[in-house]
Structures are given as structure tokens and as C-alpha cells.
Protein backbone atom coordinates (compact mmCIF):
# COMPACT_ATOMS: atom_id res chain seq x y z
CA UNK A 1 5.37 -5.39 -7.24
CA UNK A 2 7.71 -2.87 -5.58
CA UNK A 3 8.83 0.62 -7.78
CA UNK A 4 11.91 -0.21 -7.76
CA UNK A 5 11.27 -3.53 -9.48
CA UNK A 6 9.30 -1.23 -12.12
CA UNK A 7 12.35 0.40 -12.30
CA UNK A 8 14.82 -2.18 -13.08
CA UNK A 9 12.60 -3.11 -15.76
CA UNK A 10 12.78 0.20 -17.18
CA UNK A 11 16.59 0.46 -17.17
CA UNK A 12 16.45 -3.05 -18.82
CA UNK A 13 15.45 -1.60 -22.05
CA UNK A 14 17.97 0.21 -24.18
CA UNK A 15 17.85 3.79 -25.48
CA UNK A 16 15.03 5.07 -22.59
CA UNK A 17 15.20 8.83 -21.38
CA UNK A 18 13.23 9.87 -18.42
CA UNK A 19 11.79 13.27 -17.61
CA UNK A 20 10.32 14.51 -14.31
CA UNK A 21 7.21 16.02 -14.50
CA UNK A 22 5.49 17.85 -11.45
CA UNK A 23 4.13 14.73 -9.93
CA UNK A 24 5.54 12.04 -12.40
CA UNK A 25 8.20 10.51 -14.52
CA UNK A 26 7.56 9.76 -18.10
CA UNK A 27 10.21 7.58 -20.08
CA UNK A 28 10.54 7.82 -23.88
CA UNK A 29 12.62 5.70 -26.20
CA UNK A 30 13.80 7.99 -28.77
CA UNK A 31 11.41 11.17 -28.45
CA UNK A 32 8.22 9.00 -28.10
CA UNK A 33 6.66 8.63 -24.86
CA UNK A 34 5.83 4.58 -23.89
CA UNK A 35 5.37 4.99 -19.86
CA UNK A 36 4.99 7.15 -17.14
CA UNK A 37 5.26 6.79 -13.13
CA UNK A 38 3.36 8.32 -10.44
CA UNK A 39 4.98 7.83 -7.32
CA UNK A 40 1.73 9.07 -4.61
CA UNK A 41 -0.70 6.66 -6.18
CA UNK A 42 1.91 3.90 -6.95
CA UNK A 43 1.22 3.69 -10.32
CA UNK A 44 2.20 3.45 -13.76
CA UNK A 45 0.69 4.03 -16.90
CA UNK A 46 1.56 2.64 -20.39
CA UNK A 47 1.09 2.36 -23.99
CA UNK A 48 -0.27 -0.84 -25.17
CA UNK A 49 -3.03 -1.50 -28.55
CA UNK A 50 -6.76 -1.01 -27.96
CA UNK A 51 -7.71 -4.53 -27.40
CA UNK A 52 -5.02 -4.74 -25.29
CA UNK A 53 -6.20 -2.19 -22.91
CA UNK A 54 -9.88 -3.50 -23.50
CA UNK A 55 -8.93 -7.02 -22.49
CA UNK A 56 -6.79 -5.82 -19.40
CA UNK A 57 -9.49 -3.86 -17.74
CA UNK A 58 -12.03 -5.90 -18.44
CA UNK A 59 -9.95 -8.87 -17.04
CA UNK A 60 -8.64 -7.26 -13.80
CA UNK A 61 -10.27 -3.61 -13.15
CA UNK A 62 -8.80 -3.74 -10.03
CA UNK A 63 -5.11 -3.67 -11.17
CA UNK A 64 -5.79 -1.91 -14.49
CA UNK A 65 -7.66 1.27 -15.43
CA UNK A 66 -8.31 2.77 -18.84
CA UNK A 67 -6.17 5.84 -18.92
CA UNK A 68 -6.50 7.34 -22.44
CA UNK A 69 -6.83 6.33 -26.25
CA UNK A 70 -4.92 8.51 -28.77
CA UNK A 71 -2.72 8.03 -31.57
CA UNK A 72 -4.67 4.50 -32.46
CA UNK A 73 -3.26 3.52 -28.65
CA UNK A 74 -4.35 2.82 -25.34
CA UNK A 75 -3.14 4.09 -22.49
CA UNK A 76 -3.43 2.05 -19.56
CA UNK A 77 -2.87 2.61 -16.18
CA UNK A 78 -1.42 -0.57 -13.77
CA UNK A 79 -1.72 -0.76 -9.82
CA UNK A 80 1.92 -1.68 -8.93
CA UNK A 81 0.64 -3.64 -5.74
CA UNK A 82 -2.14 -5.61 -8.02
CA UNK A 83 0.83 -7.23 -10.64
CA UNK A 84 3.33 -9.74 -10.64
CA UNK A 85 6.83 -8.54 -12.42
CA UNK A 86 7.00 -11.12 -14.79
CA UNK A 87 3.80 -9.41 -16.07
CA UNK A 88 4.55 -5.88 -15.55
CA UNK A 89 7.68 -6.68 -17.54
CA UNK A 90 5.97 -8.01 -20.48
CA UNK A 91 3.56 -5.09 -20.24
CA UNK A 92 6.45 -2.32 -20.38
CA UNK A 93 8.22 -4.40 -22.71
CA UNK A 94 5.31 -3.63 -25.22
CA UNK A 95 4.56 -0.20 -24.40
CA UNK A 96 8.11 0.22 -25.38
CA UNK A 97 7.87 -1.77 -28.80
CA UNK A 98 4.89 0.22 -29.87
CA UNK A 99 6.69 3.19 -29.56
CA UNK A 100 10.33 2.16 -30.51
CA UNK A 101 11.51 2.98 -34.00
CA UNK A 102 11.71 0.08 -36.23
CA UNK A 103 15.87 -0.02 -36.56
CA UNK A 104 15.76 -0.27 -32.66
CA UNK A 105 13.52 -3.14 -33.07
CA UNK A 106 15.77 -5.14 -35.06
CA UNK A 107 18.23 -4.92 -32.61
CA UNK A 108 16.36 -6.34 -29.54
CA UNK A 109 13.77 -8.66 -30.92
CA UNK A 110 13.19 -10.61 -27.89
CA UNK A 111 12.60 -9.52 -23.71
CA UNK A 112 14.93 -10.90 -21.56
CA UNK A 113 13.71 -9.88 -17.79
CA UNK A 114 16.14 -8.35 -15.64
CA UNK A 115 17.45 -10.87 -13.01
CA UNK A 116 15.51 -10.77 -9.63
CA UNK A 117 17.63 -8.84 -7.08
């Protein structure tokens, strides 16, 4: 997966702000952070349930890496050379669910993937 297919994804969803860190970009959807993006390592991390980040890591600890739990969350964080973008879409897709408010929600209740460029 190339960044700026993370990207598209991204911009795909409605209502995200990004802010540059120091060595990142983290994206919120209304004040509450789902993702960020680390350009030098290639990587992104992302909210996503506990068993969620326990099955991904234990399924594929080469593309995925526990990052953090907090909140009742887990953070995990994805290789972008190690995942396909149909997955990586579903994956930022969620991480933006969990942390959209519910009104949002109603309004996009399905992910439709950006078209391939």
C-alpha cells in the first residue's frame, strides 16, 4: 500500500481534521482522535476494539503491532507495505466509527472505498 492510497482513504471519510505533529499527522473526526501517520517509518496507527487489535497482531505481527490500549481501545499500529487497501480501508473505516459521534453515524452507515486511481 502506497501513503497516498492511505490518504485517499482518509479524505474519503467526511468531517476528518488533520493536525501535524513533530514527526506525524493525527486525524480526528469531530475533536476525537481515530488515526495517526508517521511518514519515516511508513506507518499508521489506529483505533480499533481490544479483540480487534488482539486478533490483528496475533494474525500478522509482521504488518501489525500493538500500539496502546486506553479509553477501552486499542491502538494499533499497521505497516503500510505489509496491507492491501481494501483492508487498510476497512481498518480506518472503523477506527473512524469508534470514534465518530453517533448523529455522524447515521449519516454514513455503510464504507464505500474510494475508487482506485
Amino acid at each position: 500500500m502506497q501513503d497516498d492510497g492511505f490518504f485517499r482513504i482518509v479524505d474519503a471519510l467526511v468531517e476528518v481534521t488533520r493536525a501535524q505533529g513533530g514527526h506525524y499527522t493525527s486525524f480526528s473526526v469531530r475533536g476525537k482522535r481515530f488515526g495517526y501517520y508517521w511518514p519515516r517509518t511508513r506507518t499508521v496507527g489506529l483505533k480499533q476494539t481490544l479483540s480487534e487489535q488482539r486478533a490483528l497482531v496475533a494474525e500478522r505481527p509482521d504488518v501489525f503491532e500493538e500500539q496502546f490500549t486506553a479509553g477501552g481501545f486499542g491502538w494499533v499500529v499497521v505497516y503500510l507495505a505489509g496491507i492491501e487497501a481494501d483492508e487498510l480501508a476497512e481498518l480506518v473505516f472503523e477506527a473512524w466509527r469508534l470514534s465518530a459521534p453517533t448523529d455522524l453515524l447515521v449519516t454514513v452507515p455503510d464504507w464505500a472505498p474510494p475508487a482506485p486511481h
